[in-house]
PDB file of N, CA and C in Angstrom:
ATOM      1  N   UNK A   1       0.834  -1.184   0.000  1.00  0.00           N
ATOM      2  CA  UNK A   1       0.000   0.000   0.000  1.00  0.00           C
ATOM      3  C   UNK A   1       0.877   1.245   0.000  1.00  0.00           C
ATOM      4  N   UNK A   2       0.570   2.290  -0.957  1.00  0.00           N
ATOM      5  CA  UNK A   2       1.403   3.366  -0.826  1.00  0.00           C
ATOM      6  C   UNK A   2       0.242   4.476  -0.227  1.00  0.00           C
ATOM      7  N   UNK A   3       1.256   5.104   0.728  1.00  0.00           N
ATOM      8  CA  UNK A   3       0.677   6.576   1.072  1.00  0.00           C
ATOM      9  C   UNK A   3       0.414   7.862   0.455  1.00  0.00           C
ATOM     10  N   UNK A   4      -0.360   8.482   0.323  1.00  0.00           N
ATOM     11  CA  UNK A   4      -0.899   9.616  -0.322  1.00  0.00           C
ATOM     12  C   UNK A   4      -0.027  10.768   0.751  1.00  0.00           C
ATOM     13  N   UNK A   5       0.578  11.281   0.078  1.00  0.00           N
ATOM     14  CA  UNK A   5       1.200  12.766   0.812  1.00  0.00           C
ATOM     15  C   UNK A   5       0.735  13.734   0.421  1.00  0.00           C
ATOM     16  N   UNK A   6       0.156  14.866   1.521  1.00  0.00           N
ATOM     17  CA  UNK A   6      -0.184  15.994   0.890  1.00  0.00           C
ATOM     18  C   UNK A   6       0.859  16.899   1.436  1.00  0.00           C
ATOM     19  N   UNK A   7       0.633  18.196   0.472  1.00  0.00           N
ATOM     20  CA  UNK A   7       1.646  19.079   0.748  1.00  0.00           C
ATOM     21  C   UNK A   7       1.313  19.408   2.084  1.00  0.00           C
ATOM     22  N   UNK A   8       0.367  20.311   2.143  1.00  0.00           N
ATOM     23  CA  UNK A   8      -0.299  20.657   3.227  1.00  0.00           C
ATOM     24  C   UNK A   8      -1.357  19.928   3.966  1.00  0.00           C
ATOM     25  N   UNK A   9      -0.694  19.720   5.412  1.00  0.00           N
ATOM     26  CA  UNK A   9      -2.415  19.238   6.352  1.00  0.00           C
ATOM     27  C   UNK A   9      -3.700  19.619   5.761  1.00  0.00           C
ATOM     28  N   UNK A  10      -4.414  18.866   6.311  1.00  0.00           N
ATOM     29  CA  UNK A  10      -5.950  18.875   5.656  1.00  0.00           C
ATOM     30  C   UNK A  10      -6.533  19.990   6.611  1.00  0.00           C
ATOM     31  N   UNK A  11      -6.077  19.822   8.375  1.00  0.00           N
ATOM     32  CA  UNK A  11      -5.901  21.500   9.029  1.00  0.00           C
ATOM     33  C   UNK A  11      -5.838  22.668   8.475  1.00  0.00           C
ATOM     34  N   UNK A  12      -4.907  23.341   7.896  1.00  0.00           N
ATOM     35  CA  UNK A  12      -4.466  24.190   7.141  1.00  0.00           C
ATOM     36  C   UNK A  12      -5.406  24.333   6.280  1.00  0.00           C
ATOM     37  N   UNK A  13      -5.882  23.192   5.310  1.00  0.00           N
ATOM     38  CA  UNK A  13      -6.501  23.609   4.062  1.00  0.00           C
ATOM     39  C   UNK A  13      -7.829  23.781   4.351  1.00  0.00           C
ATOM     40  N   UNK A  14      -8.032  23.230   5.621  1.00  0.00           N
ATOM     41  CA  UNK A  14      -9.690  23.902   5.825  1.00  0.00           C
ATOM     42  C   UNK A  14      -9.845  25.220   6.392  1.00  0.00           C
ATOM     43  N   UNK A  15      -8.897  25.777   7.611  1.00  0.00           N
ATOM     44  CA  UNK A  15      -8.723  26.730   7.663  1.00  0.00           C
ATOM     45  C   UNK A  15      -8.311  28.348   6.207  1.00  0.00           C
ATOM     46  N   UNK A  16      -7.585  27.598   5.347  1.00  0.00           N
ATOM     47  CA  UNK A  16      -7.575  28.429   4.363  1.00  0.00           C
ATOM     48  C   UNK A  16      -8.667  28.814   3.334  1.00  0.00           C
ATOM     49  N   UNK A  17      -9.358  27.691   3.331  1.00  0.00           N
ATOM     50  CA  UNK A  17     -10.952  27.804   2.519  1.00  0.00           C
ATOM     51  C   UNK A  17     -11.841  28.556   3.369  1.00  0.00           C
ATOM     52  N   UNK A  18     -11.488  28.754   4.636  1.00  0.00           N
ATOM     53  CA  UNK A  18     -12.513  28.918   5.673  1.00  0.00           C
ATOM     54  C   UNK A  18     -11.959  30.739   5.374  1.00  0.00           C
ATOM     55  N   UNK A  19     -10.634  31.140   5.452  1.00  0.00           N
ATOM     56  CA  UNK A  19     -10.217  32.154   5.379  1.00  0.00           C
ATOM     57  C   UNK A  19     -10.923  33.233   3.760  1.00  0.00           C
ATOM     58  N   UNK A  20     -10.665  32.341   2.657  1.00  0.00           N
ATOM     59  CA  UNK A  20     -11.410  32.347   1.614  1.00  0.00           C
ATOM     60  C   UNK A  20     -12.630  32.863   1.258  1.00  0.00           C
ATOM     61  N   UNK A  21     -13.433  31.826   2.205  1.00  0.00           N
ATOM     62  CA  UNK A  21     -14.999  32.514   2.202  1.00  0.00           C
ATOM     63  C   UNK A  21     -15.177  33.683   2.846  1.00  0.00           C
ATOM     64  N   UNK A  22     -14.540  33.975   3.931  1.00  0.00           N
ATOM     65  CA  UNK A  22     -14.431  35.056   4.794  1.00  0.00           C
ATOM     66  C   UNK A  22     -14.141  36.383   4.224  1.00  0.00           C
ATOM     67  N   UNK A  23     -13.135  36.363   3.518  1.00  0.00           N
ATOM     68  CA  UNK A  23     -12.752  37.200   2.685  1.00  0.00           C
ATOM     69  C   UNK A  23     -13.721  37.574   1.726  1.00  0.00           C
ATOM     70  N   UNK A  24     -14.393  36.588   0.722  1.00  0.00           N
ATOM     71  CA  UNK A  24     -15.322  36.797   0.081  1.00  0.00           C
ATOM     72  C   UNK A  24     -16.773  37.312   0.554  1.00  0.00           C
ATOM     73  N   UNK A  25     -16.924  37.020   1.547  1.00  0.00           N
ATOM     74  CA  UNK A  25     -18.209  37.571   2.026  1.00  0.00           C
ATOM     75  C   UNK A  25     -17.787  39.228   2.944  1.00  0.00           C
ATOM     76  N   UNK A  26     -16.566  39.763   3.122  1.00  0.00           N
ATOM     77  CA  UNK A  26     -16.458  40.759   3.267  1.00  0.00           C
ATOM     78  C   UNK A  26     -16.247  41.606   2.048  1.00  0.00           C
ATOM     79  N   UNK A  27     -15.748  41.529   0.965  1.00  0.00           N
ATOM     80  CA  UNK A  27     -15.705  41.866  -0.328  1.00  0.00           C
ATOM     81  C   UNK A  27     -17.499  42.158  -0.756  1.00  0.00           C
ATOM     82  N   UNK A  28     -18.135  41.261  -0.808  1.00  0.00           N
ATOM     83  CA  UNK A  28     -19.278  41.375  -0.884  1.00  0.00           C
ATOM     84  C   UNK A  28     -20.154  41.994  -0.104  1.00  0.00           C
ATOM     85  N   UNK A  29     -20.045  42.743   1.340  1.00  0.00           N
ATOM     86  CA  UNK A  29     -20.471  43.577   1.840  1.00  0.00           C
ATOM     87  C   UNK A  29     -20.435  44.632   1.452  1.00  0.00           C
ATOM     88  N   UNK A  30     -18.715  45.027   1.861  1.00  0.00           N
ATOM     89  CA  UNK A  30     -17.993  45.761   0.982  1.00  0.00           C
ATOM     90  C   UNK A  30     -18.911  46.789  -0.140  1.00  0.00           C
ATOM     91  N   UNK A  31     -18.709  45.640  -1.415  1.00  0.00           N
ATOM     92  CA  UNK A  31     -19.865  45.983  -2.928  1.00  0.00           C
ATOM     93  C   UNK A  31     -21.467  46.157  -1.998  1.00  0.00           C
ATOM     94  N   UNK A  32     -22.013  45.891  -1.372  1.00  0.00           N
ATOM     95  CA  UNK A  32     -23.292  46.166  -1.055  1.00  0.00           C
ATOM     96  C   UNK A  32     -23.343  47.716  -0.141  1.00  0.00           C
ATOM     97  N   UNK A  33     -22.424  47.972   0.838  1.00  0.00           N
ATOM     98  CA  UNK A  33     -22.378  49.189   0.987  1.00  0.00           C
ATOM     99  C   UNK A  33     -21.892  50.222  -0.189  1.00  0.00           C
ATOM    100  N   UNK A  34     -21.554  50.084  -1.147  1.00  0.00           N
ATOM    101  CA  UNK A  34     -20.545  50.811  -2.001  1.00  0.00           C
ATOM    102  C   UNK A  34     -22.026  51.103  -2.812  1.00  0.00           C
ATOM    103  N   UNK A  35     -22.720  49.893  -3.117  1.00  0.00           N
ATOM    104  CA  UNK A  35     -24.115  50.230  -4.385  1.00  0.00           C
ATOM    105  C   UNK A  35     -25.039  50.888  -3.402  1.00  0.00           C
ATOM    106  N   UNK A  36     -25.387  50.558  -2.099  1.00  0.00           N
ATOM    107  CA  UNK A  36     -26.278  51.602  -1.348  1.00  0.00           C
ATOM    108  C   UNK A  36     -26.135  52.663  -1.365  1.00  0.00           C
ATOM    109  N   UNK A  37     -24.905  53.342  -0.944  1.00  0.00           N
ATOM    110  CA  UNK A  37     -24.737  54.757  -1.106  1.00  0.00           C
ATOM    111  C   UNK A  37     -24.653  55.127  -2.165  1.00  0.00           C
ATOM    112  N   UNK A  38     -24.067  54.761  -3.261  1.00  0.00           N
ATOM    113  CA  UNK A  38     -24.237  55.114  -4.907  1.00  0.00           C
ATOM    114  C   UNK A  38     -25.671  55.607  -5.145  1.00  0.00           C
ATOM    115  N   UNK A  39     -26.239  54.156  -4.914  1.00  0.00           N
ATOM    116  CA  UNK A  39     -27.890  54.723  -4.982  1.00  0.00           C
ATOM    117  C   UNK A  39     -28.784  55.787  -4.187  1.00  0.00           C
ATOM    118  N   UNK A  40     -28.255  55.731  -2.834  1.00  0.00           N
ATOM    119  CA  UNK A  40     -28.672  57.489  -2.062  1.00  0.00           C
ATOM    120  C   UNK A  40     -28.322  58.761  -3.141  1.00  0.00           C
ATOM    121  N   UNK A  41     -27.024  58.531  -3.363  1.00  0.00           N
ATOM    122  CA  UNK A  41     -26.801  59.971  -4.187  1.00  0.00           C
ATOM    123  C   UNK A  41     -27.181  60.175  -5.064  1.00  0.00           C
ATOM    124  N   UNK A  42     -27.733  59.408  -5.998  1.00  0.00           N
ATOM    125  CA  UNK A  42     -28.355  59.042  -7.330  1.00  0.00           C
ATOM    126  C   UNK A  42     -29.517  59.362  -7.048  1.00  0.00           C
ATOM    127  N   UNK A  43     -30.634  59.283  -6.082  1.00  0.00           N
ATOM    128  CA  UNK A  43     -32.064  59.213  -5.603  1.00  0.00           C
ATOM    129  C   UNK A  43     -31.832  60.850  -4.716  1.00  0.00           C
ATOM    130  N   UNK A  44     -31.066  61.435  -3.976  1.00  0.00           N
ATOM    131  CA  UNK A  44     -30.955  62.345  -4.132  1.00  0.00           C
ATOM    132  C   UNK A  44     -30.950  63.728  -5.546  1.00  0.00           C
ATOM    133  N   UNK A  45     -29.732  63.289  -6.250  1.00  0.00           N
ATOM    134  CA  UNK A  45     -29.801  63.958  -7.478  1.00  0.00           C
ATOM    135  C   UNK A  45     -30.930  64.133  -8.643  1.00  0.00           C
ATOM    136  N   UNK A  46     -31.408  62.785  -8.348  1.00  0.00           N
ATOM    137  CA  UNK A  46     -32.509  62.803  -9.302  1.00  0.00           C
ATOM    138  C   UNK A  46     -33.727  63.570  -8.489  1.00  0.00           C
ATOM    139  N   UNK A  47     -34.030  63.533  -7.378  1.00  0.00           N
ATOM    140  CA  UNK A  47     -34.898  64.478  -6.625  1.00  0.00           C
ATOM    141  C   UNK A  47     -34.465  65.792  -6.969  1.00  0.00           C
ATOM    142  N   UNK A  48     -33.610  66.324  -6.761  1.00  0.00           N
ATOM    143  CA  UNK A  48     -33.344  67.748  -6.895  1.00  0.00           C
ATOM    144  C   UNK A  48     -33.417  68.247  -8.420  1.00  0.00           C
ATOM    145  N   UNK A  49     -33.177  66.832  -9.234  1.00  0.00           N
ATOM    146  CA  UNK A  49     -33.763  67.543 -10.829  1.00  0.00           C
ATOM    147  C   UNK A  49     -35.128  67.389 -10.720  1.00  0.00           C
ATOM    148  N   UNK A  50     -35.632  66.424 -10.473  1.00  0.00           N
ATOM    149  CA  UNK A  50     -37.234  66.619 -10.434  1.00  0.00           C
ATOM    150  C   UNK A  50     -38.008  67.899  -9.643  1.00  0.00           C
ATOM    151  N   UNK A  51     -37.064  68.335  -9.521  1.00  0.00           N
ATOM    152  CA  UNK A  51     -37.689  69.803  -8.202  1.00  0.00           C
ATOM    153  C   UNK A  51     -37.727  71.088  -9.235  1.00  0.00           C
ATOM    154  N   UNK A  52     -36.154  70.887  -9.695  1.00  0.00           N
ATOM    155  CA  UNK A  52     -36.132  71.770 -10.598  1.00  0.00           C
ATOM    156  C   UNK A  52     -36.861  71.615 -12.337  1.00  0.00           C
ATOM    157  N   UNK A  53     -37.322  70.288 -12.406  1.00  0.00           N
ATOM    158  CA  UNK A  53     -37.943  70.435 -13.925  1.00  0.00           C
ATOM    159  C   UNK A  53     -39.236  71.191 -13.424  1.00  0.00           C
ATOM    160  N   UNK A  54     -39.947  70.505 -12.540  1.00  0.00           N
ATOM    161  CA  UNK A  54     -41.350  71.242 -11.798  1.00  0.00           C
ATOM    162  C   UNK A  54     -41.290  72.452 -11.960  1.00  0.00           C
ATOM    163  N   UNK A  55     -40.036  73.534 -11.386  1.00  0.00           N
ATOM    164  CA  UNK A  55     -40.287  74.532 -11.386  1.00  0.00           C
ATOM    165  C   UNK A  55     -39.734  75.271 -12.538  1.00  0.00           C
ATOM    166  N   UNK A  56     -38.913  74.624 -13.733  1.00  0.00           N
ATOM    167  CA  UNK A  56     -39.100  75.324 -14.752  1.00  0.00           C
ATOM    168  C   UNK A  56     -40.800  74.754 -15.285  1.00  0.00           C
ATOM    169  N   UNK A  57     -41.361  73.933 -15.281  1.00  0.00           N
ATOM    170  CA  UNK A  57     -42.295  73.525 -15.879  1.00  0.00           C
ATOM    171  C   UNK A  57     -43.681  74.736 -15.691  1.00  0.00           C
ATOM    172  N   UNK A  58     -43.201  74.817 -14.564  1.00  0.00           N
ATOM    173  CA  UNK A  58     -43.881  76.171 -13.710  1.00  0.00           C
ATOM    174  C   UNK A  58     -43.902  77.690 -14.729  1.00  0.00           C
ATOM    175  N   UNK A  59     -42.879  77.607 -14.488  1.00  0.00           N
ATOM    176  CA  UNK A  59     -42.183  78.823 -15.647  1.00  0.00           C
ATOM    177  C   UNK A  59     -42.401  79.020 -17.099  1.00  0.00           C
ATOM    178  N   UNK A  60     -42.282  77.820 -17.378  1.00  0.00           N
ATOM    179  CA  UNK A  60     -42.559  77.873 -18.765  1.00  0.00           C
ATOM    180  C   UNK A  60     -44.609  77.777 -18.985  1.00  0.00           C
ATOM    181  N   UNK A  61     -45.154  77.063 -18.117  1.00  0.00           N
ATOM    182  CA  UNK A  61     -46.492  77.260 -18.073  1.00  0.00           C
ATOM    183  C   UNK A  61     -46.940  79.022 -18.214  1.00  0.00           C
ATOM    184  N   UNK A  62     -46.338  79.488 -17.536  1.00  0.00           N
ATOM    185  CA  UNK A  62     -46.888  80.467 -17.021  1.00  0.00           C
ATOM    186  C   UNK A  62     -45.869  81.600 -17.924  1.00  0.00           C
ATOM    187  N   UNK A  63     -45.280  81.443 -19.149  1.00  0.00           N
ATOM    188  CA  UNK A  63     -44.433  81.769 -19.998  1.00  0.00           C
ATOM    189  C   UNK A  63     -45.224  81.836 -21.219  1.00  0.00           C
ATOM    190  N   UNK A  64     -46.085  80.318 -21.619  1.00  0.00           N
ATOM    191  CA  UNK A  64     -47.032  80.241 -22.420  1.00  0.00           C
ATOM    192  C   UNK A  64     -48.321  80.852 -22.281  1.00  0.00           C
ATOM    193  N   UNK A  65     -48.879  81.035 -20.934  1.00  0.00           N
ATOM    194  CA  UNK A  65     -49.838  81.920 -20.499  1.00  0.00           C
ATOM    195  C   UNK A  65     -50.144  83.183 -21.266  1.00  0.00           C
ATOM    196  N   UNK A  66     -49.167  83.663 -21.187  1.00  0.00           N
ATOM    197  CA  UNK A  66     -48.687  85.293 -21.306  1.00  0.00           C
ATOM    198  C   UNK A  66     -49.013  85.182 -22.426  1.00  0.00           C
ATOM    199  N   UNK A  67     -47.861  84.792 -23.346  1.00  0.00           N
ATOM    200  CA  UNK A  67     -48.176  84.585 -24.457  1.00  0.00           C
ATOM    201  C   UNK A  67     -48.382  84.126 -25.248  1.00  0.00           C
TER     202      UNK A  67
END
């Protein structure tokens, strides 16, 4: 019977997969805070144009009025 040698303990290599996922699921927070706030400022900005089309819309209503 011959023995199978690994480089590394099977210890190690679960700990390193374990390190792995860890990493990956902070990366992926990470991207989930990064697209939340993207999207605040975006939902902000787009509010403040919608404020301002209103009130040219305003303007220009009342532009056509006249004349």
């Amino acid at each position: 019977m011959t023995e199978t040698k690994y480089i590394f303990p099977k210890q190690p290599q679960s700990v390193t997969v374990l390190v792995f996922i860890t990493v990956l699921i902070v990366l992926l927070l990470i991207l989930t805070v990064m697209v939340h706030m993207r999207n605040r400022k975006l939902k902000s900005t787009l509010e403040e144009q919608m404020a301002e089309r209103r009130l040219l819309d305003k303007i220009c209503a009342d532009f056509t009025a006249v004349y």
